[in-house]
PDB file of N, CA and C in Angstrom:
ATOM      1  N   UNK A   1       0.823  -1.187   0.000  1.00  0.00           N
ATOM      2  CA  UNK A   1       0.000   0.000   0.000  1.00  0.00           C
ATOM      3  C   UNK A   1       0.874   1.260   0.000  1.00  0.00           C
ATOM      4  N   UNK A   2       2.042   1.083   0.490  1.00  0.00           N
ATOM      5  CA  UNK A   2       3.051   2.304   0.650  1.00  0.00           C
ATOM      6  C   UNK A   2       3.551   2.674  -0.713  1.00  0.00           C
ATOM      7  N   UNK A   3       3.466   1.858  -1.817  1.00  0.00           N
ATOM      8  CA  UNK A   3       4.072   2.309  -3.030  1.00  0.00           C
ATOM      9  C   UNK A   3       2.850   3.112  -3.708  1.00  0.00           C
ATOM     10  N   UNK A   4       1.440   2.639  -3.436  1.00  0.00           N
ATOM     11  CA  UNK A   4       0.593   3.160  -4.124  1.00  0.00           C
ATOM     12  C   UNK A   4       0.104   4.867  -3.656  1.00  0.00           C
ATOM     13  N   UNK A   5       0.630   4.800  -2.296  1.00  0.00           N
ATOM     14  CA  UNK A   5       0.614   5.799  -1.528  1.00  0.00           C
ATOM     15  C   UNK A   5       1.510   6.791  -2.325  1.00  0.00           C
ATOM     16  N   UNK A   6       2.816   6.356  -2.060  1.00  0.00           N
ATOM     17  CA  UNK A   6       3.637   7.753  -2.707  1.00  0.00           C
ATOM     18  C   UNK A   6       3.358   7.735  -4.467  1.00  0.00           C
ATOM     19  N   UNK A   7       2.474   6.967  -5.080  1.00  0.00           N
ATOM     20  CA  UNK A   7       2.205   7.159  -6.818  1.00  0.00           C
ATOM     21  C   UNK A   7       0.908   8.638  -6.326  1.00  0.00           C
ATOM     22  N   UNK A   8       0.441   8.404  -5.369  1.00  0.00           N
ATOM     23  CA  UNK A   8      -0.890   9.418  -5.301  1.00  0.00           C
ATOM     24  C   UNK A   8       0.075  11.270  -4.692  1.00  0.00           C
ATOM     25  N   UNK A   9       0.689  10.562  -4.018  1.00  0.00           N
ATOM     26  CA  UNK A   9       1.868  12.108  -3.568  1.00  0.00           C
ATOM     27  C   UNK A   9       2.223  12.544  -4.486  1.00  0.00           C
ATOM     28  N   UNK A  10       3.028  11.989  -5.560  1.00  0.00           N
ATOM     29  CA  UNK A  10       3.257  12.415  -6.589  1.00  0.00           C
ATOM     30  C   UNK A  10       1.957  13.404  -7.353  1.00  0.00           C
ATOM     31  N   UNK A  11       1.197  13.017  -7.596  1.00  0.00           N
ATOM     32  CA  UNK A  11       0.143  13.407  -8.407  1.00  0.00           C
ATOM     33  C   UNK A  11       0.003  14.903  -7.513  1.00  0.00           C
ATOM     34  N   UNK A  12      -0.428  14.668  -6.166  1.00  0.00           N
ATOM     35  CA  UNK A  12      -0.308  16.322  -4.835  1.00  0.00           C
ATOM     36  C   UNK A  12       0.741  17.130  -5.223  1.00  0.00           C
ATOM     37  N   UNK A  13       1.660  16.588  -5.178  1.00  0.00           N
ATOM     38  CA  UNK A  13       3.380  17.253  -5.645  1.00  0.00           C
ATOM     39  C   UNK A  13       2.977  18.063  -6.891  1.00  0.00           C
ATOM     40  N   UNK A  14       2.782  17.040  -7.870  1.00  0.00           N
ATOM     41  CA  UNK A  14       1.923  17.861  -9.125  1.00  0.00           C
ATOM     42  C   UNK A  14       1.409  18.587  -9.480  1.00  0.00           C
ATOM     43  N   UNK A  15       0.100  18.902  -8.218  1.00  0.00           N
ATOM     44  CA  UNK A  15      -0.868  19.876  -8.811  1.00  0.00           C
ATOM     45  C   UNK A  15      -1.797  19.082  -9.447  1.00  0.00           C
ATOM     46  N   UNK A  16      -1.576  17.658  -9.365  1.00  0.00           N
ATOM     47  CA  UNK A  16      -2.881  17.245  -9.601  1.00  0.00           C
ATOM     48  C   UNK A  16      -4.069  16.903  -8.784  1.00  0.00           C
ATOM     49  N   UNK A  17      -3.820  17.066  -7.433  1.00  0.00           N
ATOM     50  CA  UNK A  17      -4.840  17.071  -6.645  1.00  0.00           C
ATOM     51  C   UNK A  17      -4.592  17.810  -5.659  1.00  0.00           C
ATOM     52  N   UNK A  18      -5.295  18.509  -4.958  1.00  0.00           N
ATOM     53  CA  UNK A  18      -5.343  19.456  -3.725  1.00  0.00           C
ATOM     54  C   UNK A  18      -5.165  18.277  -2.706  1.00  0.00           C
ATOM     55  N   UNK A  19      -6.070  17.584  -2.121  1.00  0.00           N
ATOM     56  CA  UNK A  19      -6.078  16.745  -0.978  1.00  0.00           C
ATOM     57  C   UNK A  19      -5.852  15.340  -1.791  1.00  0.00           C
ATOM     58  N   UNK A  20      -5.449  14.427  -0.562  1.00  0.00           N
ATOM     59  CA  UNK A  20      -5.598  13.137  -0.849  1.00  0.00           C
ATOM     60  C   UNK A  20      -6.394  12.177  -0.051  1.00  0.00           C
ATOM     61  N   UNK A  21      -7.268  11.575  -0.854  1.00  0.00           N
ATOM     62  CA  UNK A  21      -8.038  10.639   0.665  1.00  0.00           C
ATOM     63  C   UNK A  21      -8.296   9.286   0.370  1.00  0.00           C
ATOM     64  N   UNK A  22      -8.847   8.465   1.069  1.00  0.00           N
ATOM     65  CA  UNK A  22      -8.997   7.076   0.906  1.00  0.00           C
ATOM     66  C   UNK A  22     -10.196   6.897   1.269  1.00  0.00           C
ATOM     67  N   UNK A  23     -11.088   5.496   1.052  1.00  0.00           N
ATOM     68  CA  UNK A  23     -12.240   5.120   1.305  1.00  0.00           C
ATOM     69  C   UNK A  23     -12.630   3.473   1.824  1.00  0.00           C
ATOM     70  N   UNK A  24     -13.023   4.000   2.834  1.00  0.00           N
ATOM     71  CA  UNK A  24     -13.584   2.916   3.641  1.00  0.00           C
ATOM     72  C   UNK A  24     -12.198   1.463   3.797  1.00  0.00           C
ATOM     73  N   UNK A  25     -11.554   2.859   4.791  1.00  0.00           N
ATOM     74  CA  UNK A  25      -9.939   2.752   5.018  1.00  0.00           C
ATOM     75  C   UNK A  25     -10.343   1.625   7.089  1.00  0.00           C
ATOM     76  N   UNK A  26      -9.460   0.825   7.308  1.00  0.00           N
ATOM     77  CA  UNK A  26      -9.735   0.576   8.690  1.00  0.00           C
ATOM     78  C   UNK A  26      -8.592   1.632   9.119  1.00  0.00           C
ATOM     79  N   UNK A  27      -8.422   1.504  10.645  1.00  0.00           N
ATOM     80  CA  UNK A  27      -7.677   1.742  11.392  1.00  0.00           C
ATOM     81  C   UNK A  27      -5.695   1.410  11.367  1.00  0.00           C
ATOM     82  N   UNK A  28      -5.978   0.062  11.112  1.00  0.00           N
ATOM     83  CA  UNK A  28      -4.704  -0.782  10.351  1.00  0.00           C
ATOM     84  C   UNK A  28      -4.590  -0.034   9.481  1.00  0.00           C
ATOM     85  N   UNK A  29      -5.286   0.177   8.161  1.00  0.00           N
ATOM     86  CA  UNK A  29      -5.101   0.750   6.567  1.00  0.00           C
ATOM     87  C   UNK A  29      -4.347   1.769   6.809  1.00  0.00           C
ATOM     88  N   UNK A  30      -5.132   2.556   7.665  1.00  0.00           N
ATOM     89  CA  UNK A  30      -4.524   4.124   7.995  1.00  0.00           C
ATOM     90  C   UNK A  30      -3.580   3.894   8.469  1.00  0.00           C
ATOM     91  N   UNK A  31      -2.959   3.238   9.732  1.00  0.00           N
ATOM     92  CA  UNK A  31      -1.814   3.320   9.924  1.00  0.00           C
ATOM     93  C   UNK A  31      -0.741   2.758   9.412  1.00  0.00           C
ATOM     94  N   UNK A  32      -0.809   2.177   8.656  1.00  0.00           N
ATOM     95  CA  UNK A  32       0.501   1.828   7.406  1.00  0.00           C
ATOM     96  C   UNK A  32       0.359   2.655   6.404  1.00  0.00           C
ATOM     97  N   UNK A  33      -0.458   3.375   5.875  1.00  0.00           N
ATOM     98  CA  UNK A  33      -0.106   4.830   5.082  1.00  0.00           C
ATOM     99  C   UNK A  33       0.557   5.410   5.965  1.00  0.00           C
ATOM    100  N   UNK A  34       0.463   5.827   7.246  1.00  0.00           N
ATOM    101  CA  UNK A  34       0.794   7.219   8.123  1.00  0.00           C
ATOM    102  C   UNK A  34       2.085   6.651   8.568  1.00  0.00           C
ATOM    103  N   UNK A  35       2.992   5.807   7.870  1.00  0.00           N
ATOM    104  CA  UNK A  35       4.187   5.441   8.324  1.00  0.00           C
ATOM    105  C   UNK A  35       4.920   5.440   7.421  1.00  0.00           C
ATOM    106  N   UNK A  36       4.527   6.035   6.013  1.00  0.00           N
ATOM    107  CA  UNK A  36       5.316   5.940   5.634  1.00  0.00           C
ATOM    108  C   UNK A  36       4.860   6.846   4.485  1.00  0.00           C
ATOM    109  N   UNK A  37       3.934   7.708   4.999  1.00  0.00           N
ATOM    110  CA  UNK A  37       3.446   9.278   3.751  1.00  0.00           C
ATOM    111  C   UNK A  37       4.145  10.097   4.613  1.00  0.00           C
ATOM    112  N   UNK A  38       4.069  11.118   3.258  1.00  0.00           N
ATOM    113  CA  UNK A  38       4.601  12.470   3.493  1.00  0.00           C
ATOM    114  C   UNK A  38       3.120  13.679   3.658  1.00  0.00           C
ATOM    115  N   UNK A  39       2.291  12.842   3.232  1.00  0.00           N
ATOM    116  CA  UNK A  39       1.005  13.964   3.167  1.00  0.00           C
ATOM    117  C   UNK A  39      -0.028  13.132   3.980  1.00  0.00           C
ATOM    118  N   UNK A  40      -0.925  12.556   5.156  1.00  0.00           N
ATOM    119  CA  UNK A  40      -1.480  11.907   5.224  1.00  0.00           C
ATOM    120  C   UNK A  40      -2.972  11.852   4.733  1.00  0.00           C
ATOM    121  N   UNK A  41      -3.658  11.106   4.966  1.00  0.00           N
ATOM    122  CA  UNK A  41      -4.695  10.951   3.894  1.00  0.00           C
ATOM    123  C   UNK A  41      -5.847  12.540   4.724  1.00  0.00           C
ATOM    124  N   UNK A  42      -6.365  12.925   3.686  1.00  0.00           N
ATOM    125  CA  UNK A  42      -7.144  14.589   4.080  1.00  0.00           C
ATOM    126  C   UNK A  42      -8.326  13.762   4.510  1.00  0.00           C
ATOM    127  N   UNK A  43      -8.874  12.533   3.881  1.00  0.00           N
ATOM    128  CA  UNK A  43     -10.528  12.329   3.854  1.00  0.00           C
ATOM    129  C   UNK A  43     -10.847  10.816   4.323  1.00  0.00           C
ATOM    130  N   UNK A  44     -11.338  10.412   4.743  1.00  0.00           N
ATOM    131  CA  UNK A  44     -11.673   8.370   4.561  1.00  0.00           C
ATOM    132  C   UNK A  44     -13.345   8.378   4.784  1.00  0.00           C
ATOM    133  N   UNK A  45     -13.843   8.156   3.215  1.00  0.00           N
ATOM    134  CA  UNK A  45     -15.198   8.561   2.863  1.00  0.00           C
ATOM    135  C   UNK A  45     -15.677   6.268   3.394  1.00  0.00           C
ATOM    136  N   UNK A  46     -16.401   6.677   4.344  1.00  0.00           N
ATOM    137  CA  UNK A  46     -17.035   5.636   4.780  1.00  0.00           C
ATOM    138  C   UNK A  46     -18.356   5.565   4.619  1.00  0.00           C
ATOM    139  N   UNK A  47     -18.878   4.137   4.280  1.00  0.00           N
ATOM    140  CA  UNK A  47     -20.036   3.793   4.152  1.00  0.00           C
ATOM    141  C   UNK A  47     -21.003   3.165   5.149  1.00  0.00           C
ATOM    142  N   UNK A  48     -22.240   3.899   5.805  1.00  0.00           N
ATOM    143  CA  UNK A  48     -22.805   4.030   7.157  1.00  0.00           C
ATOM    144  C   UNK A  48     -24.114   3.184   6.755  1.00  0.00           C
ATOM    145  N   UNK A  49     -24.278   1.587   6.560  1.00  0.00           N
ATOM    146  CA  UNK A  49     -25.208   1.185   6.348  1.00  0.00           C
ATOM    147  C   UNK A  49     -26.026   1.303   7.209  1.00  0.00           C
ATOM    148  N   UNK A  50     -25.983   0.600   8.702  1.00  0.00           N
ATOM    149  CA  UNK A  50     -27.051  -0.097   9.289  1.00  0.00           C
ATOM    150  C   UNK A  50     -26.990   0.746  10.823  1.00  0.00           C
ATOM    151  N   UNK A  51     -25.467   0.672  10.912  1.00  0.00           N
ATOM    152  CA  UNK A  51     -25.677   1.107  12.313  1.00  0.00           C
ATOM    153  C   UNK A  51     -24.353   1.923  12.875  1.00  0.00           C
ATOM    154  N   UNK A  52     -24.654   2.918  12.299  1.00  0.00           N
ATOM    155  CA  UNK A  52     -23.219   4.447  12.675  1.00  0.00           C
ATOM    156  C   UNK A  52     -22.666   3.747  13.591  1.00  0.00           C
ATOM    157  N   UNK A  53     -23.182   3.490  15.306  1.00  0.00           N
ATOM    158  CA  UNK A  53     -22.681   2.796  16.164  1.00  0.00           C
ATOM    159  C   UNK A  53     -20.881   1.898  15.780  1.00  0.00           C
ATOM    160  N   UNK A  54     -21.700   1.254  15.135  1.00  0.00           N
ATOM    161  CA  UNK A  54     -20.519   0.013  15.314  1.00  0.00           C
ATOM    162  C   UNK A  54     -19.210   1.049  14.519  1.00  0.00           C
ATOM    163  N   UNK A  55     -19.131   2.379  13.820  1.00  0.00           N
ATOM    164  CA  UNK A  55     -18.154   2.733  12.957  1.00  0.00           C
ATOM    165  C   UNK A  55     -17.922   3.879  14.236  1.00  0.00           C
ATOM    166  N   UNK A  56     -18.199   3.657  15.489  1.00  0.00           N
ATOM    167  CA  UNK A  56     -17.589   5.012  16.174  1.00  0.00           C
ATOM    168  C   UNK A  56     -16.734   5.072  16.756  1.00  0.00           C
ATOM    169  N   UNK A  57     -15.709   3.701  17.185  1.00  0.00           N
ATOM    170  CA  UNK A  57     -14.504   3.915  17.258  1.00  0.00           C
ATOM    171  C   UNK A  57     -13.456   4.310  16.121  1.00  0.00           C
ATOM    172  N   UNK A  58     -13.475   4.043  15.062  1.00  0.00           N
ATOM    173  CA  UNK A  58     -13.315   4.495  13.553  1.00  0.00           C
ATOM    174  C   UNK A  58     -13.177   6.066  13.430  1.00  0.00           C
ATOM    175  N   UNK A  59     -14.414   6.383  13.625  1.00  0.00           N
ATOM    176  CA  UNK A  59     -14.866   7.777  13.491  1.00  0.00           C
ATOM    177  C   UNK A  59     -13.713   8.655  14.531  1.00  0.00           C
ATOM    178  N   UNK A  60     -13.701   8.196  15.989  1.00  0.00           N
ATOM    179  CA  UNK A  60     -13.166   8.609  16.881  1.00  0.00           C
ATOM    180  C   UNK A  60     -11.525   8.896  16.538  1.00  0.00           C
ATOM    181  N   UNK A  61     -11.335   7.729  16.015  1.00  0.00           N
ATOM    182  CA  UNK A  61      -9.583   7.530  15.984  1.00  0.00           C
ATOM    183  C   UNK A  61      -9.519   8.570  14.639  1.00  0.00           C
ATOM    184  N   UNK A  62     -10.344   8.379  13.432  1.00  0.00           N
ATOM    185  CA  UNK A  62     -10.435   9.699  12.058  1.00  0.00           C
ATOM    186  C   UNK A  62     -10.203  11.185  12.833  1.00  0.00           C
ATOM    187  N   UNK A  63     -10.820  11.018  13.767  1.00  0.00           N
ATOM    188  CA  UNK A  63     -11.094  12.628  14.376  1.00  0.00           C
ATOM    189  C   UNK A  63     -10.187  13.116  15.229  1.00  0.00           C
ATOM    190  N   UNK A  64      -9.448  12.127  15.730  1.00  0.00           N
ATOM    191  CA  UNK A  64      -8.574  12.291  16.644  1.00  0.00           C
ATOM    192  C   UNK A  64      -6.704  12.176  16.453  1.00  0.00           C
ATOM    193  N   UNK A  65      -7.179  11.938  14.499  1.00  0.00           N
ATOM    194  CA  UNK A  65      -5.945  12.415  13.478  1.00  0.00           C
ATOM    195  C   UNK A  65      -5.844  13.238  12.808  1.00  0.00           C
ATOM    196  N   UNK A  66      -6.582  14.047  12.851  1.00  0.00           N
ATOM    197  CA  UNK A  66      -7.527  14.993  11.412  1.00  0.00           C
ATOM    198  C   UNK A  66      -7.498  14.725  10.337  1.00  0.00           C
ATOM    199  N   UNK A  67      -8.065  13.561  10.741  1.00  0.00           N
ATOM    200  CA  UNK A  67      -8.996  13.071   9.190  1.00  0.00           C
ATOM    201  C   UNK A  67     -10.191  13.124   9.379  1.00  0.00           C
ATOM    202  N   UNK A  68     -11.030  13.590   8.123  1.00  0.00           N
ATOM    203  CA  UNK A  68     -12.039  14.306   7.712  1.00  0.00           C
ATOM    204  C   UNK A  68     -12.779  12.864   7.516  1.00  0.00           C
ATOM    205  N   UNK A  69     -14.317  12.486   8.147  1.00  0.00           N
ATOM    206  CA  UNK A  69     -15.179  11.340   7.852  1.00  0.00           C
ATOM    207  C   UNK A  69     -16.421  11.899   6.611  1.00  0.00           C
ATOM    208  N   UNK A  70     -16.347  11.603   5.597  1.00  0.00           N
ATOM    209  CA  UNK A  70     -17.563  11.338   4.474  1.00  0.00           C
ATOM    210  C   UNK A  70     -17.961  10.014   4.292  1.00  0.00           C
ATOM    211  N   UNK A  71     -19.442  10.372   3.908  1.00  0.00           N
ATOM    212  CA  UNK A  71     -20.038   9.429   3.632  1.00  0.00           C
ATOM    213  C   UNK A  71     -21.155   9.181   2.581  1.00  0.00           C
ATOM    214  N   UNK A  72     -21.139   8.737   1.217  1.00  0.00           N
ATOM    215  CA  UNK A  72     -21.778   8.359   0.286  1.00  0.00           C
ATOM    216  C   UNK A  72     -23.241   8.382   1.178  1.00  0.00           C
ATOM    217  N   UNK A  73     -24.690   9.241   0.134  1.00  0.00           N
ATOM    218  CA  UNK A  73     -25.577   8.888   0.376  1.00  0.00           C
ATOM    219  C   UNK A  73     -26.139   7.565   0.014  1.00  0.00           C
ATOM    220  N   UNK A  74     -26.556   6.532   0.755  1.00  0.00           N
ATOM    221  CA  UNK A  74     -27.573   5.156   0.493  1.00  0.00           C
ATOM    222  C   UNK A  74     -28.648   5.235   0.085  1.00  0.00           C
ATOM    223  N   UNK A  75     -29.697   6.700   0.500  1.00  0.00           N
ATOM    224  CA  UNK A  75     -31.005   6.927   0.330  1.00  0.00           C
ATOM    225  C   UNK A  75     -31.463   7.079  -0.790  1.00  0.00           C
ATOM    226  N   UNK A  76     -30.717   7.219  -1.558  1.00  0.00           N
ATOM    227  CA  UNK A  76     -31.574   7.756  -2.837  1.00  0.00           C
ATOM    228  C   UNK A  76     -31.079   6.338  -3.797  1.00  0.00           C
ATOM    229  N   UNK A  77     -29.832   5.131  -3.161  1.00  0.00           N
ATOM    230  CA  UNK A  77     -30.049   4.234  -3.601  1.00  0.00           C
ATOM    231  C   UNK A  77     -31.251   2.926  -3.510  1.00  0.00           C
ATOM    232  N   UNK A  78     -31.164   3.339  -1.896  1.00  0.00           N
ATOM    233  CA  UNK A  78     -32.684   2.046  -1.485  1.00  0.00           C
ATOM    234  C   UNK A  78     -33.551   2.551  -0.488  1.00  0.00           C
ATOM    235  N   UNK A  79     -34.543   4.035  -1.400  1.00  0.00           N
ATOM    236  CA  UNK A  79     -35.230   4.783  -0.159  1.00  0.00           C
ATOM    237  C   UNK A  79     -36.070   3.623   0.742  1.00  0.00           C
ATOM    238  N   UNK A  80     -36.632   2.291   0.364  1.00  0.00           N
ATOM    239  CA  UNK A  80     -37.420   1.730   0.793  1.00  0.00           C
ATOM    240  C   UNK A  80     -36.454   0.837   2.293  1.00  0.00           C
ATOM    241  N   UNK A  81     -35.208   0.434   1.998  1.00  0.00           N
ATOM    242  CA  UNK A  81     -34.953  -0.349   2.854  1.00  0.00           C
ATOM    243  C   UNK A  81     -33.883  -0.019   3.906  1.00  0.00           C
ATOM    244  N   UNK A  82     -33.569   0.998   3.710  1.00  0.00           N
ATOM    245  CA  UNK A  82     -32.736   1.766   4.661  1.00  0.00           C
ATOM    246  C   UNK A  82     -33.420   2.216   5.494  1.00  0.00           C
ATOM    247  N   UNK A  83     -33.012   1.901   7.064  1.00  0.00           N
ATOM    248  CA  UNK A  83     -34.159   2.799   7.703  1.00  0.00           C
ATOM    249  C   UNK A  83     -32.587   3.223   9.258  1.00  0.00           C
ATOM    250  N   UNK A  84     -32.271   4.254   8.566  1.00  0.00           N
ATOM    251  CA  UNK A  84     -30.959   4.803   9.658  1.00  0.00           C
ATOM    252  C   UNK A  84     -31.349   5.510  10.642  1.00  0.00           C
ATOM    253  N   UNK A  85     -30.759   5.301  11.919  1.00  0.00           N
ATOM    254  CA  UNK A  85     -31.577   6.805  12.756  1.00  0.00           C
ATOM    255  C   UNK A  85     -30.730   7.477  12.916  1.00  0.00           C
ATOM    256  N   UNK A  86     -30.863   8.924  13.003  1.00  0.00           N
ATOM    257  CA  UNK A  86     -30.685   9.868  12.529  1.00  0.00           C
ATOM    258  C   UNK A  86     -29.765  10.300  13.823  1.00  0.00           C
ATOM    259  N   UNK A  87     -28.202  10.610  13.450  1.00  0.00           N
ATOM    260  CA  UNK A  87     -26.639  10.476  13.843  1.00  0.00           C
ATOM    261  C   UNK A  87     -26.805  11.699  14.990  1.00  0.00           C
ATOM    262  N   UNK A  88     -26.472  11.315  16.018  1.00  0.00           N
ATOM    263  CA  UNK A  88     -26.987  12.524  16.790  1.00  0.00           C
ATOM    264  C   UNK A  88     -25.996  12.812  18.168  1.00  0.00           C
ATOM    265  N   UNK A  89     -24.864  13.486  18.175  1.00  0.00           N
ATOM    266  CA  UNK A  89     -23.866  13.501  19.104  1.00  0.00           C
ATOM    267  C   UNK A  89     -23.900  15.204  19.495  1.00  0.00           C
ATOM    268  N   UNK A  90     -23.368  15.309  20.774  1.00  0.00           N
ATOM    269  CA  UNK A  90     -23.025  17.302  21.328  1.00  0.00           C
ATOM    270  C   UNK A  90     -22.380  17.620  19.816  1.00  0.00           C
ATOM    271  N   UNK A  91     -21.545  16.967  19.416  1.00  0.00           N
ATOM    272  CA  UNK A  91     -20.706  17.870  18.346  1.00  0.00           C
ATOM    273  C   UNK A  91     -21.472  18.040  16.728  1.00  0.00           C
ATOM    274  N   UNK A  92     -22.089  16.927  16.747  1.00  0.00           N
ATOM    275  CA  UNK A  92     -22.794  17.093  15.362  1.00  0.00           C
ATOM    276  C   UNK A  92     -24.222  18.286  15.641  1.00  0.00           C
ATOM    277  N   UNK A  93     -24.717  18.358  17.139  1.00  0.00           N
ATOM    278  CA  UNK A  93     -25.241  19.150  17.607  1.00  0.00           C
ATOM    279  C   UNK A  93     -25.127  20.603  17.156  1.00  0.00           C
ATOM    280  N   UNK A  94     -23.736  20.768  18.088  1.00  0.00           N
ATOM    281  CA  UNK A  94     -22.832  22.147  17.233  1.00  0.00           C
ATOM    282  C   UNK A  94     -22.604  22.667  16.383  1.00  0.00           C
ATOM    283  N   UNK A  95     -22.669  21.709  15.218  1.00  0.00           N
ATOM    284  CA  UNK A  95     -22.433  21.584  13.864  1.00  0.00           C
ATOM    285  C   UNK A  95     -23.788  22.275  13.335  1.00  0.00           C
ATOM    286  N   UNK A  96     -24.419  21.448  13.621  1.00  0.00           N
ATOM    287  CA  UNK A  96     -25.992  21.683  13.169  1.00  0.00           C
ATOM    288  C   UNK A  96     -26.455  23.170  13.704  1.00  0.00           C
ATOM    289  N   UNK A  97     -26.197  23.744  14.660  1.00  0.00           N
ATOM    290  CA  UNK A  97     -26.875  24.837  14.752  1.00  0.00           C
ATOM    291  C   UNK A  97     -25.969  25.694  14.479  1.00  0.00           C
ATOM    292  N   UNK A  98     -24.771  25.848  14.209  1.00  0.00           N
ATOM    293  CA  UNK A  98     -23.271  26.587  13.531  1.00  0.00           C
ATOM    294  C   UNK A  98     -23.918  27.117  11.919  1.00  0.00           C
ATOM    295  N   UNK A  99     -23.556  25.962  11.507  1.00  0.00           N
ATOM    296  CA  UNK A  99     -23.777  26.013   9.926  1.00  0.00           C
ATOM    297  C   UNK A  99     -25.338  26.178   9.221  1.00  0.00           C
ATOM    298  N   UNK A 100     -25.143  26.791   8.565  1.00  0.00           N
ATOM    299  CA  UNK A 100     -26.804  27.157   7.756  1.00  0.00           C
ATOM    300  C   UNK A 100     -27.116  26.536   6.527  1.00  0.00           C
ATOM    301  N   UNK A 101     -26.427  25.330   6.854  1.00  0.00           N
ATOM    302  CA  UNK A 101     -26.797  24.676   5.534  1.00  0.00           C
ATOM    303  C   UNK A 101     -26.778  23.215   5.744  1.00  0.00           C
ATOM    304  N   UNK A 102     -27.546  21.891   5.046  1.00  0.00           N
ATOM    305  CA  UNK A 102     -28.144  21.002   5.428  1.00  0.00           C
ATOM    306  C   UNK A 102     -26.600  19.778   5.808  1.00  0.00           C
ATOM    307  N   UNK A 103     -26.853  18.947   6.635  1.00  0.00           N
ATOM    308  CA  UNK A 103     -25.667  18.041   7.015  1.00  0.00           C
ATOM    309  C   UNK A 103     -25.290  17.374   5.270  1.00  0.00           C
ATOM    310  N   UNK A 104     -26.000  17.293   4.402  1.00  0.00           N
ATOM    311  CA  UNK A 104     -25.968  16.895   3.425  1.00  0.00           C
ATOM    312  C   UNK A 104     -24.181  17.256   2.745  1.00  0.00           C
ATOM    313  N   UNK A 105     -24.012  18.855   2.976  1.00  0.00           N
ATOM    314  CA  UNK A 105     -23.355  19.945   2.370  1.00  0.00           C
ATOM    315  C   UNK A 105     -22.113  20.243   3.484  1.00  0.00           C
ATOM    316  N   UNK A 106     -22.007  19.852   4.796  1.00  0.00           N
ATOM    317  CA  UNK A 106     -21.175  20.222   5.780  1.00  0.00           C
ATOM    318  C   UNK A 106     -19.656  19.588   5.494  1.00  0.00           C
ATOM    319  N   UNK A 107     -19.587  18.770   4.438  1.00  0.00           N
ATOM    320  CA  UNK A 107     -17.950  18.623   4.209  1.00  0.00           C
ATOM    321  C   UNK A 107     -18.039  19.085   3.204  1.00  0.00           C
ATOM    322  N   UNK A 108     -18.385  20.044   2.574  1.00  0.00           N
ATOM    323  CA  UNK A 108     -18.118  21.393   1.674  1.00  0.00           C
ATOM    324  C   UNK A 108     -18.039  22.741   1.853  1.00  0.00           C
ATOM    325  N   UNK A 109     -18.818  22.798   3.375  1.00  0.00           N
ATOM    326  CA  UNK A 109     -18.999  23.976   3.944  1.00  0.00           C
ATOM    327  C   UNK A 109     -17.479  24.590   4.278  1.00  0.00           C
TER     328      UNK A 109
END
């Protein structure tokens, strides 16, 4: 993973990308990039099927590297069978009454 890592630095070095990020990266993943990048990953866009819960140590350790958590919408893939409840922590709290624009849009904000 470390070679594919510095082919994507290169491309940053370049000017071909502003940030660099990975997706639906574990804990392990991340830390064998972060041993051996020069840029670490900006984003790790995760996918929140069933139950946020089980991804909040994940989330915790992302947040507690500054790495940025996204997440692909599901809803508009299976409005009928998704039934998520709705992510609700003090900080996303904060978030929510901070920003004037929908959680949809808050890793663009």
């Amino acid at each position: 993973m470390g070679a594919i890592w510095k082919d994507m630095e290169q491309c940053k070095r370049a000017g071909l990308a502003k940030s660099i990020g990975v997706s639906n990266f574990t804990v392990e993943n991340l830390k064998e990039v972060l041993v051996v990048c020069e840029f670490p990953p900006a984003v790790n866009q995760i996918v929140f099927l069933y139950s946020w819960q089980s991804l909040q140590p994940l989330i915790e350790w992302l947040l507690q590297n500054d790495i940025l958590v996204v997440a692909p919408s599901n809803d508009a893939e299976h409005p009928d069978t998704i039934n998520v409840p709705e992510l609700t922590t003090p900080e996303i709290e904060l978030i929510r009454n901070e920003l004037p624009v929908s959680p949809s849009l808050w890793p663009f904000w």
